[in-house]
N, C-alpha and C. Protein backbone atom coordinates (compact mmCIF):
# COMPACT_ATOMS: atom_id res chain seq x y z
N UNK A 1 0.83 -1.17 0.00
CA UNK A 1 0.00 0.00 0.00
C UNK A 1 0.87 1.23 0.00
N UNK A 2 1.98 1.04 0.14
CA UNK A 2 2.92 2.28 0.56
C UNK A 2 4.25 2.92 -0.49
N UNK A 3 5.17 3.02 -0.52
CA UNK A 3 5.99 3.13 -0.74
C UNK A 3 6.92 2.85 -2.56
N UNK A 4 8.10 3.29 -2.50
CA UNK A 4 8.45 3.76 -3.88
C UNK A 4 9.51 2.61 -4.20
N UNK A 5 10.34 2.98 -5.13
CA UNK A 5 11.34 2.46 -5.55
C UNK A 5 12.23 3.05 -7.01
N UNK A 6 12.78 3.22 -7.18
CA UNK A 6 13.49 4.07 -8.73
C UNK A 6 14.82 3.58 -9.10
N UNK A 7 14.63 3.65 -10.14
CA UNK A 7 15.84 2.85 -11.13
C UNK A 7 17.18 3.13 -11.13
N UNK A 8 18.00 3.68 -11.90
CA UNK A 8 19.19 3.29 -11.60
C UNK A 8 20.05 4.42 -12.47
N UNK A 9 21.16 4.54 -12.78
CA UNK A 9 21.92 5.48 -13.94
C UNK A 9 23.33 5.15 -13.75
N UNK A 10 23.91 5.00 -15.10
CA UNK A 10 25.33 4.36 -15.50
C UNK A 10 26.53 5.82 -15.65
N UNK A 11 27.60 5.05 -15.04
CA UNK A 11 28.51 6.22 -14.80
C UNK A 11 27.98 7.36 -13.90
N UNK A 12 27.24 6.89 -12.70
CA UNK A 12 26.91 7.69 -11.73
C UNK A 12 26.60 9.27 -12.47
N UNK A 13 25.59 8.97 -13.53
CA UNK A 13 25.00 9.75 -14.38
C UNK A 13 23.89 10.00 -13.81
N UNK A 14 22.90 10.94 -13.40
CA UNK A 14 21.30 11.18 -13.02
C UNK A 14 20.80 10.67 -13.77
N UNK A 15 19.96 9.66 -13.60
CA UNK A 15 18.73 9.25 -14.83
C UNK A 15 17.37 9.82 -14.78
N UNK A 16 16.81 9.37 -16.02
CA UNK A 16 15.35 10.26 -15.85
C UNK A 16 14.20 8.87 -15.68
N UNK A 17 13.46 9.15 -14.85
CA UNK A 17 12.22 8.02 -14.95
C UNK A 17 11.41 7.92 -16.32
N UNK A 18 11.58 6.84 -17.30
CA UNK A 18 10.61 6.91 -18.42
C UNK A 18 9.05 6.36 -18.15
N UNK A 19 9.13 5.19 -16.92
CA UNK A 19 7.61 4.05 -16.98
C UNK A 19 8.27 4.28 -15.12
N UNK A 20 7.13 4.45 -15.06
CA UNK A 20 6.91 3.09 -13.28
C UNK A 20 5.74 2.90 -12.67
N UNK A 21 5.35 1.75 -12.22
CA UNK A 21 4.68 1.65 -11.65
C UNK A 21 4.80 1.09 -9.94
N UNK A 22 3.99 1.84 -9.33
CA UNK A 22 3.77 1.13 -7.89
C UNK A 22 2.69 1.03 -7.47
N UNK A 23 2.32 -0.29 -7.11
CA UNK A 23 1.28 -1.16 -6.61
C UNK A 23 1.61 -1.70 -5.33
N UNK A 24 -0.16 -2.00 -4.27
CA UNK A 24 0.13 -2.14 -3.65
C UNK A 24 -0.75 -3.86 -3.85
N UNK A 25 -1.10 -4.43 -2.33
CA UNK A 25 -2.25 -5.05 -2.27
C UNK A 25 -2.08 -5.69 -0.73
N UNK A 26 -3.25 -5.72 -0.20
CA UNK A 26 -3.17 -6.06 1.04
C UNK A 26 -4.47 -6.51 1.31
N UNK A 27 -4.73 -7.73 2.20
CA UNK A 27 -6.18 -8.09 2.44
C UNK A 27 -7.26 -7.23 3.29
N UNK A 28 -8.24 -7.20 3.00
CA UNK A 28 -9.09 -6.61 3.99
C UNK A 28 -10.50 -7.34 3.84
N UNK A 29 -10.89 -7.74 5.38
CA UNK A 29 -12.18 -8.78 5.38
C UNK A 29 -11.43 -10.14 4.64
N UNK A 30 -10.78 -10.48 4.40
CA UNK A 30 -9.79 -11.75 3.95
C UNK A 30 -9.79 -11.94 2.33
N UNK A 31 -10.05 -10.22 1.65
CA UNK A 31 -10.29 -10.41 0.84
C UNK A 31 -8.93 -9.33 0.03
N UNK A 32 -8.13 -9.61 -1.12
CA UNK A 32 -7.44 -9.07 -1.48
C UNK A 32 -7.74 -7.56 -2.03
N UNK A 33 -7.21 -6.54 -1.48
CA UNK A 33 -7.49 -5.49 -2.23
C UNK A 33 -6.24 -4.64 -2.77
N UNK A 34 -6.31 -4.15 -4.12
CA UNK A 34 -5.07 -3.87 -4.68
C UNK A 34 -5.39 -2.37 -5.27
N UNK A 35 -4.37 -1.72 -5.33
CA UNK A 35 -4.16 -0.04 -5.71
C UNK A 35 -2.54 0.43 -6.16
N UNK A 36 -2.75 1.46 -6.02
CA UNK A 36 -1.62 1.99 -6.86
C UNK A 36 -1.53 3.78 -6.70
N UNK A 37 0.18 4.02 -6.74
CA UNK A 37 0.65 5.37 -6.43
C UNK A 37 1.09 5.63 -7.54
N UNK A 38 0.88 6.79 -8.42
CA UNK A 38 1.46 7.45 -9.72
C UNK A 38 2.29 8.90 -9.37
N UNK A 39 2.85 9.27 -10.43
CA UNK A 39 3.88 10.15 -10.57
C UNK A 39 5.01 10.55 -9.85
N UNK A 40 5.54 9.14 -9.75
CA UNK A 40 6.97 8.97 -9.12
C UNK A 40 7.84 9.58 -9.55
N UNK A 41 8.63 10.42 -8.41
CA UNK A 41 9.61 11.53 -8.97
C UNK A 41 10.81 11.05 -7.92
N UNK A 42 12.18 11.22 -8.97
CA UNK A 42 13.16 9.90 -8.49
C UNK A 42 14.65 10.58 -8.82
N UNK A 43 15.55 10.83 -7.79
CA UNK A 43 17.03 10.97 -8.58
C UNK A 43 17.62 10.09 -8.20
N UNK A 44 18.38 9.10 -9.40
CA UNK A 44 19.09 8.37 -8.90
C UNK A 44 20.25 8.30 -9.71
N UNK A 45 20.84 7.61 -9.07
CA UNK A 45 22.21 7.53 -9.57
C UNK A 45 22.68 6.28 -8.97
N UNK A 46 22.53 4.98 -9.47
CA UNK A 46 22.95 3.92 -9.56
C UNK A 46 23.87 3.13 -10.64
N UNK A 47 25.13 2.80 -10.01
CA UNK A 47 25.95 1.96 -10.67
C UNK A 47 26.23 0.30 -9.99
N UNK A 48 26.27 -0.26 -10.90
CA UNK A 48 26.18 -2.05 -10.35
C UNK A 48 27.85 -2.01 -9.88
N UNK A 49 28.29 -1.41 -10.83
CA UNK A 49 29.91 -1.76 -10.39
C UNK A 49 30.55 -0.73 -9.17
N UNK A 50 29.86 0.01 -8.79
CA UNK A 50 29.93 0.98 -7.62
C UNK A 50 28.66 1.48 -6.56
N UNK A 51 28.37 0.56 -5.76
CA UNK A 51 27.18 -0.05 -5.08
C UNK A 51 27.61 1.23 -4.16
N UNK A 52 28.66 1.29 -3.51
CA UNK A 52 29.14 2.25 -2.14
C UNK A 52 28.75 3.89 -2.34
N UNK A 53 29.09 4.41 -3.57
CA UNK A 53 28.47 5.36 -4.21
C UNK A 53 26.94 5.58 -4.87
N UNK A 54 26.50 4.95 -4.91
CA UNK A 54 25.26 4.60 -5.51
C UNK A 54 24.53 5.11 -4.65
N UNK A 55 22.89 5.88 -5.32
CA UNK A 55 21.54 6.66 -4.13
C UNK A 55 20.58 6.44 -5.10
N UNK A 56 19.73 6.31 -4.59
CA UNK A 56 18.64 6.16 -4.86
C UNK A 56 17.42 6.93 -3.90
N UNK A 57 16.91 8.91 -4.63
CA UNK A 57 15.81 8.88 -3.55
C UNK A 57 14.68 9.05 -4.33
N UNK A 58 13.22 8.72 -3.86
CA UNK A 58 12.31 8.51 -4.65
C UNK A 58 11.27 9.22 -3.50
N UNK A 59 9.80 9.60 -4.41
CA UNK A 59 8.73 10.13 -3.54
C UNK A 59 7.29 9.59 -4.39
N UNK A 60 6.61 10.00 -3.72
CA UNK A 60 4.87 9.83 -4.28
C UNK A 60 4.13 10.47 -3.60
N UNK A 61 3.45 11.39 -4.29
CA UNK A 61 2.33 11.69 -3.30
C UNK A 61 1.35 11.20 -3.00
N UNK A 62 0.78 11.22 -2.17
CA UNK A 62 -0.35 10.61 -1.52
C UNK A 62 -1.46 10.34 -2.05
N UNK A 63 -1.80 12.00 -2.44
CA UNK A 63 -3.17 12.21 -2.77
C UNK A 63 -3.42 10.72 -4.38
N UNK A 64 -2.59 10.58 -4.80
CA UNK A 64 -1.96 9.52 -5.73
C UNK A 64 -2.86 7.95 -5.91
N UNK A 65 -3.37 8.15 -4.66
CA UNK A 65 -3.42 6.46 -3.85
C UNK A 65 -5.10 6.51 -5.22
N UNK A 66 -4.46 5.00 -5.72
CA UNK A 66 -6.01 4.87 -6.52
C UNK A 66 -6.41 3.31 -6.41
N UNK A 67 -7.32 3.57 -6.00
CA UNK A 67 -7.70 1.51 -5.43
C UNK A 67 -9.23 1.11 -6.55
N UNK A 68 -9.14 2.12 -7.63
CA UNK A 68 -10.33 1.48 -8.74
C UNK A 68 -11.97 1.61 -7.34
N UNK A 69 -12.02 2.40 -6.63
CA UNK A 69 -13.33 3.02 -5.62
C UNK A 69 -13.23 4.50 -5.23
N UNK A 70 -13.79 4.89 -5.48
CA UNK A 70 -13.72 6.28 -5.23
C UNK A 70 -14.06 6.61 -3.59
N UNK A 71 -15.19 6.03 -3.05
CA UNK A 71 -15.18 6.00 -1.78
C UNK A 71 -14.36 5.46 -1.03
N UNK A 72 -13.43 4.29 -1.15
CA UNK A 72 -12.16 3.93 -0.63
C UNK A 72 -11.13 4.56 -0.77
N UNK A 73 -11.14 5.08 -1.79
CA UNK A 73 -9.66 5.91 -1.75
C UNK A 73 -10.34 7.34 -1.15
N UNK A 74 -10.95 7.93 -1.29
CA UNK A 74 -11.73 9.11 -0.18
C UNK A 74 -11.09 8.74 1.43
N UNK A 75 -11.47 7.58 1.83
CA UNK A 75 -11.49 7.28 2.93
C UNK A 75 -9.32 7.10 3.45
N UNK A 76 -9.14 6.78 2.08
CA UNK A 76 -7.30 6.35 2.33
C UNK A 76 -6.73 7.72 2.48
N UNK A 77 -7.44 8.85 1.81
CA UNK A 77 -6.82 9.82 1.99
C UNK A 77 -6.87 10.57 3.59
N UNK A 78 -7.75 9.95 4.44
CA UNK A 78 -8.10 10.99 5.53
C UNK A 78 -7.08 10.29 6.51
N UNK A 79 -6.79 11.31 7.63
CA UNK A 79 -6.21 11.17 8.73
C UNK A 79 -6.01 9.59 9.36
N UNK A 80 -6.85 8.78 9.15
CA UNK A 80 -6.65 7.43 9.57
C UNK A 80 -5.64 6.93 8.77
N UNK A 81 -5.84 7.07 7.87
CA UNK A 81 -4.60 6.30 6.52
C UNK A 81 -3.59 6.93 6.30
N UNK A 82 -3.91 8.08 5.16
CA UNK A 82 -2.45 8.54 4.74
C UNK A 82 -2.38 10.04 4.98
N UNK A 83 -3.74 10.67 5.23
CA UNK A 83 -3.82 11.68 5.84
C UNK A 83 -3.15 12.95 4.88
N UNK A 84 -3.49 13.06 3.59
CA UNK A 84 -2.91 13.60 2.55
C UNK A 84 -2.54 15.22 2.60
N UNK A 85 -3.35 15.89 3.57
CA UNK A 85 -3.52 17.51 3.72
C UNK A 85 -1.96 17.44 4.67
N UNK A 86 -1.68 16.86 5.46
CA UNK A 86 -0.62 17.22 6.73
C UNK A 86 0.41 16.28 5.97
N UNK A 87 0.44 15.06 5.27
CA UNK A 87 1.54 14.38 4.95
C UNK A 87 1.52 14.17 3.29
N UNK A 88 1.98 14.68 2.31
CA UNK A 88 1.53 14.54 1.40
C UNK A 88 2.33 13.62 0.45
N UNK A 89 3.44 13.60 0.96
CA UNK A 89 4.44 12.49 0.46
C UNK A 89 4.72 11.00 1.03
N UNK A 90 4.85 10.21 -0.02
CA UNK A 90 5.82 9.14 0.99
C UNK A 90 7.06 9.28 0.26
N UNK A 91 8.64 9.16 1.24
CA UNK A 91 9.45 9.18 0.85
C UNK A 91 10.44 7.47 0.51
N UNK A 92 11.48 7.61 -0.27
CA UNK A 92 12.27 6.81 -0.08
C UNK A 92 13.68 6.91 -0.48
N UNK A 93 14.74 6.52 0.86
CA UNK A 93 15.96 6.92 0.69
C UNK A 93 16.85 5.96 0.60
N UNK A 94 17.83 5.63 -0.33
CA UNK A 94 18.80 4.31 -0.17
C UNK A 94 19.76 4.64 1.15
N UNK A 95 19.81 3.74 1.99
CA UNK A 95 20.83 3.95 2.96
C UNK A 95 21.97 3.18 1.94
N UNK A 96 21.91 1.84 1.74
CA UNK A 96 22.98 0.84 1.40
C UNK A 96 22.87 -0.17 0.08
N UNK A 97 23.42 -0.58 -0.49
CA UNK A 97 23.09 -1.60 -1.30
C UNK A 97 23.89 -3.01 -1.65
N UNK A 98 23.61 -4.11 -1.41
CA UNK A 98 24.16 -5.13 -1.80
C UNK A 98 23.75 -5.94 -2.95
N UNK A 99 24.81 -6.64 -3.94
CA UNK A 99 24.30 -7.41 -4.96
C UNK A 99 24.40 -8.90 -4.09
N UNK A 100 23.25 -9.54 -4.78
CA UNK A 100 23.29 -10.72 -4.71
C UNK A 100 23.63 -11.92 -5.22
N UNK A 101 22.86 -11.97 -6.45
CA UNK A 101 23.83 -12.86 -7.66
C UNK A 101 23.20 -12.80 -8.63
N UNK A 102 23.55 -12.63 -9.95
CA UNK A 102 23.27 -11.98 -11.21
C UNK A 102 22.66 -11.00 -11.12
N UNK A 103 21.60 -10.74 -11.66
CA UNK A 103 20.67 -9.28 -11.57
C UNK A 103 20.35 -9.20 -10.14
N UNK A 104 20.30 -9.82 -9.00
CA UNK A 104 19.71 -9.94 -7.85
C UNK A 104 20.43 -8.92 -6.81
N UNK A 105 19.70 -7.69 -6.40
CA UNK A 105 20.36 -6.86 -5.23
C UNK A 105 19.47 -7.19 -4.07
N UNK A 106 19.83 -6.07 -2.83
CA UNK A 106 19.04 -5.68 -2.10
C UNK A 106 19.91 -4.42 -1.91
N UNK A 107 18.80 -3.47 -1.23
CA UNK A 107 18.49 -2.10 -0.66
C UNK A 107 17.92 -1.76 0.95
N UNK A 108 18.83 -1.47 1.66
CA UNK A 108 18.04 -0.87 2.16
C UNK A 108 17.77 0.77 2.63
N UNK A 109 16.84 0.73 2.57
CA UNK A 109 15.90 2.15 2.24
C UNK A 109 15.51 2.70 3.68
N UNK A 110 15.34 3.74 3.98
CA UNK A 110 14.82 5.07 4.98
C UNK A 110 13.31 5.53 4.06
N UNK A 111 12.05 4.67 4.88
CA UNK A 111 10.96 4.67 4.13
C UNK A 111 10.45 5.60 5.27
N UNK A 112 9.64 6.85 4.52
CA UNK A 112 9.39 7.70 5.65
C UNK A 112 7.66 8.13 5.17
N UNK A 113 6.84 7.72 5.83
CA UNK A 113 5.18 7.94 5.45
C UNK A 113 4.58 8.50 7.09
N UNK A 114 4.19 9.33 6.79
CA UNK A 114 3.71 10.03 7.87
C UNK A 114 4.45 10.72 8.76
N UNK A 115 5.37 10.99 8.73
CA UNK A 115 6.78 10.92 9.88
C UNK A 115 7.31 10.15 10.02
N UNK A 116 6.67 9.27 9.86
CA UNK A 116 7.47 8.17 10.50
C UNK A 116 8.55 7.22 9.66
N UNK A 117 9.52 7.53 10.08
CA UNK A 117 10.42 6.41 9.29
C UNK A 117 10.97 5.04 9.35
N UNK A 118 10.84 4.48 8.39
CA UNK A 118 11.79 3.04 9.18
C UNK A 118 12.99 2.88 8.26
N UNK A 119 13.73 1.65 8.16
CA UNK A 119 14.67 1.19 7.54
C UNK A 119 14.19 -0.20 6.92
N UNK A 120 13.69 -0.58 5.91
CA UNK A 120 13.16 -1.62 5.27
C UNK A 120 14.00 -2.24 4.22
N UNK A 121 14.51 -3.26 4.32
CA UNK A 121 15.32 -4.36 3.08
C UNK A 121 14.57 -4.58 1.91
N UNK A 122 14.82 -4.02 0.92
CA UNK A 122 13.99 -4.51 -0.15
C UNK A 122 14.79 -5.00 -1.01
N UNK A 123 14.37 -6.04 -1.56
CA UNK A 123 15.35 -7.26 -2.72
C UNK A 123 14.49 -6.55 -4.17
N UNK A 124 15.98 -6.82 -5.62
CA UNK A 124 15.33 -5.82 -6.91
C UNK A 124 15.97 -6.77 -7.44
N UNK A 125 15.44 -6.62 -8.49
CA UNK A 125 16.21 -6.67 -9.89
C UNK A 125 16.52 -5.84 -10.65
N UNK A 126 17.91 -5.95 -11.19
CA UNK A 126 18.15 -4.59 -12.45
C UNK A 126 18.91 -5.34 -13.40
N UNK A 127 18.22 -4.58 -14.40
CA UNK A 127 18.99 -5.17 -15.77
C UNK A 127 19.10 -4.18 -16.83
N UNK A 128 19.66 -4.41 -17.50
CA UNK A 128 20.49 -3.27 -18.50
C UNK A 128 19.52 -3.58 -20.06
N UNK A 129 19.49 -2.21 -20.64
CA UNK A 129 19.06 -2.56 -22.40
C UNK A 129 19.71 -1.67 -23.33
N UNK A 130 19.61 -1.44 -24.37
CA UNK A 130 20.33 -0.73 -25.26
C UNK A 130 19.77 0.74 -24.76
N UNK A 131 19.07 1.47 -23.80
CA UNK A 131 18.60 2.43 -23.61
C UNK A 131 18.18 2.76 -22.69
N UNK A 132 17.81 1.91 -21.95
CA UNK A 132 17.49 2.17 -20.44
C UNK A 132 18.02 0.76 -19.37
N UNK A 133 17.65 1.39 -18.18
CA UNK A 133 17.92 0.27 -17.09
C UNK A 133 16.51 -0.12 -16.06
N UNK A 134 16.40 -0.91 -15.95
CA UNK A 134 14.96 -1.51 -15.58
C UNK A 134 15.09 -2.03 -14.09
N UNK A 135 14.25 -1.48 -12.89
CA UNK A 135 14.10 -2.10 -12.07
C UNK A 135 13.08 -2.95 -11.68
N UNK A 136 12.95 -3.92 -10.73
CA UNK A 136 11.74 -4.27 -10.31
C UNK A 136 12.07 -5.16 -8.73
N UNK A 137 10.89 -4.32 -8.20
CA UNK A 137 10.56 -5.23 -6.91
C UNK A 137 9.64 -6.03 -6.09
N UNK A 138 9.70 -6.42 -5.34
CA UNK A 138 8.53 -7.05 -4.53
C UNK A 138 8.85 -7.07 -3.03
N UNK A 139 8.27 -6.16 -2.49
CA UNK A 139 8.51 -6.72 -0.92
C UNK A 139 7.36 -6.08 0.09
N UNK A 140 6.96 -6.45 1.52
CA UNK A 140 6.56 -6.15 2.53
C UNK A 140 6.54 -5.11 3.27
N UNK A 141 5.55 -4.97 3.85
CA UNK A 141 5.69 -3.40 4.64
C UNK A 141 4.29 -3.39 5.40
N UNK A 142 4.71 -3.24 6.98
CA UNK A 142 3.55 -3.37 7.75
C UNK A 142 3.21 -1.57 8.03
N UNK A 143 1.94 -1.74 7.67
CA UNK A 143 0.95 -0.30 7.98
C UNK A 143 0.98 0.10 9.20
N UNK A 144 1.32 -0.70 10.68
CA UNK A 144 0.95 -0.14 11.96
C UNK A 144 2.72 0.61 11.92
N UNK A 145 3.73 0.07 11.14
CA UNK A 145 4.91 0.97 11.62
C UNK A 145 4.66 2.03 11.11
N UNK A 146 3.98 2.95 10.48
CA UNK A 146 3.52 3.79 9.80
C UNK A 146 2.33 4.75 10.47
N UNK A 147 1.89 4.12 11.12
CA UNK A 147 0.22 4.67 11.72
C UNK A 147 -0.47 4.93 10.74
N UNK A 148 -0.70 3.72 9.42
CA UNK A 148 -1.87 3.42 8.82
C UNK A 148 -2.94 2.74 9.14
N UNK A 149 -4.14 3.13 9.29
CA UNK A 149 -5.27 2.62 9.71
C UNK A 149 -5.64 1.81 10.99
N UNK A 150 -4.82 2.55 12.01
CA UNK A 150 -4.79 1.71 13.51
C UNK A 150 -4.93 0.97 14.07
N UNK A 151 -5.81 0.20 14.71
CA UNK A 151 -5.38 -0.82 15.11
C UNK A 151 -6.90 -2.53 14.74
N UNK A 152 -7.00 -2.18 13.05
CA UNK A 152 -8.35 -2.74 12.36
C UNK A 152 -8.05 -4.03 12.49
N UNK A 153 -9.19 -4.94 13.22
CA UNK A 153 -9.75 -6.33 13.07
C UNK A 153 -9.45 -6.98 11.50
N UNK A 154 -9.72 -6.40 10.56
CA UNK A 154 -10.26 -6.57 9.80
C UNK A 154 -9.30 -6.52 8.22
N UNK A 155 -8.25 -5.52 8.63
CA UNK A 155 -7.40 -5.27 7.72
C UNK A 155 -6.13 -5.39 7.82
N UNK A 156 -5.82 -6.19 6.92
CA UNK A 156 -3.98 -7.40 7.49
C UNK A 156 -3.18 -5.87 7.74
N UNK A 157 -1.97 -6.40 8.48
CA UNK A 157 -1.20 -5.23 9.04
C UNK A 157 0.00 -5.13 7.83
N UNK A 158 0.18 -6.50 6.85
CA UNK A 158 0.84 -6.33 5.88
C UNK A 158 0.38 -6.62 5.15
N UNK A 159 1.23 -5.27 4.28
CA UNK A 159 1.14 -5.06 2.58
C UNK A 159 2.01 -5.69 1.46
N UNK A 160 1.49 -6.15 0.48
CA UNK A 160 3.17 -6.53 -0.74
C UNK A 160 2.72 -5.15 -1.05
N UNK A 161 3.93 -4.45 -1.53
CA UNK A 161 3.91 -3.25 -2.63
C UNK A 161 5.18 -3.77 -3.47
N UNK A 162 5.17 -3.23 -4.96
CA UNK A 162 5.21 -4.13 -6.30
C UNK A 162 5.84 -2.97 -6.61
N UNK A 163 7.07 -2.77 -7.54
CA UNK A 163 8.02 -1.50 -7.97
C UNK A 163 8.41 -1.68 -9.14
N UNK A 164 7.98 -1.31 -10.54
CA UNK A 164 8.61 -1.84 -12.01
C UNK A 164 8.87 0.05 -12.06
N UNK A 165 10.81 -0.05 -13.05
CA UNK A 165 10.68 1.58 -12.83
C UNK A 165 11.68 1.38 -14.21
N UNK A 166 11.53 2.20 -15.11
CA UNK A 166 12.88 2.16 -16.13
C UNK A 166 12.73 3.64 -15.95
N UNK A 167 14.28 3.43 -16.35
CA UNK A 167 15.28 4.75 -16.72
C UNK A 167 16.07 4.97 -17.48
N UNK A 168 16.25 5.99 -18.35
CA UNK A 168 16.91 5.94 -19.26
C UNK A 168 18.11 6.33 -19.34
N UNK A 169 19.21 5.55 -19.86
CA UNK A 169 20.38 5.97 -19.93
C UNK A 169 21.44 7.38 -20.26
């Protein structure tokens, strides 16, 4: 439900975001519900062969949040959820990065939604094309570290949020 992710740039070059998407989905009533944050704005500067130098910061605004209901996302925007008038961003900052093996990294990130920040591991993929560099992720993120939607019966405390981002070289 939350949070960003952004691609990458060769020769610790700034890249520009061409595509991304971020999705979320998380159950509620035991039933899957899925949405999405648009107009991700991202500087990064990622090199595979220089991980130590490498940043990655990314944002979204809030008001953003689209779950295909108009009365649900009404409701995501108010003070219980994401509270869009007082917090209008979610942020994301690379603290560190490790490769794993072939395209396989991890990140971890200074995810900051509401104030509140944490430090979250997120595992990517990146891969290279004649023109751009392509990320993608998948990982977890619980809403109560956040003070999303307090303390609901009803609505899992974790989210997958989903990160596809190219950039162009």
């Amino acid at each position: 439900m939350f949070t960003v992710l952004a691609g990458t740039s060769f020769a610790q070059v700034k890249s520009t975001v061409t595509k991304s998407t971020v999705t979320f989905k998380i159950k509620n009533l035991g039933i899957n519900t899925s949405g999405n944050f648009s107009g991700l704005q991202a500087s990064i500067q990622f090199k595979p062969t220089d991980l130590a130098t490498s940043t990655i910061e990314a944002s979204v605004e809030t008001a953003t949040v689209n779950s295909d209901n108009t009365m649900r996302d009404d409701h995501l925007k108010n003070e219980d959820y994401f509270d869009v008038a007082k917090y209008p961003k979610i942020t994301f900052k690379s603290v560190s990065f490790k490769h794993k093996s072939g395209n396989n990294y991890t990140g971890d990130f200074s995810v900051t939604i509401k104030d509140k920040t944490k430090v979250i591991e997120v595992p990517f993929t990146y891969t290279e094309t004649d023109n751009a560099g392509v990320f993608n992720s998948s990982f977890k993120i619980l809403r109560s570290d956040f003070g999303i939607g307090g303390k609901s019966m009803v609505l899992s405390n974790e989210a997958t949020v989903n990160i596809n981002t190219e950039v162009s070289k």
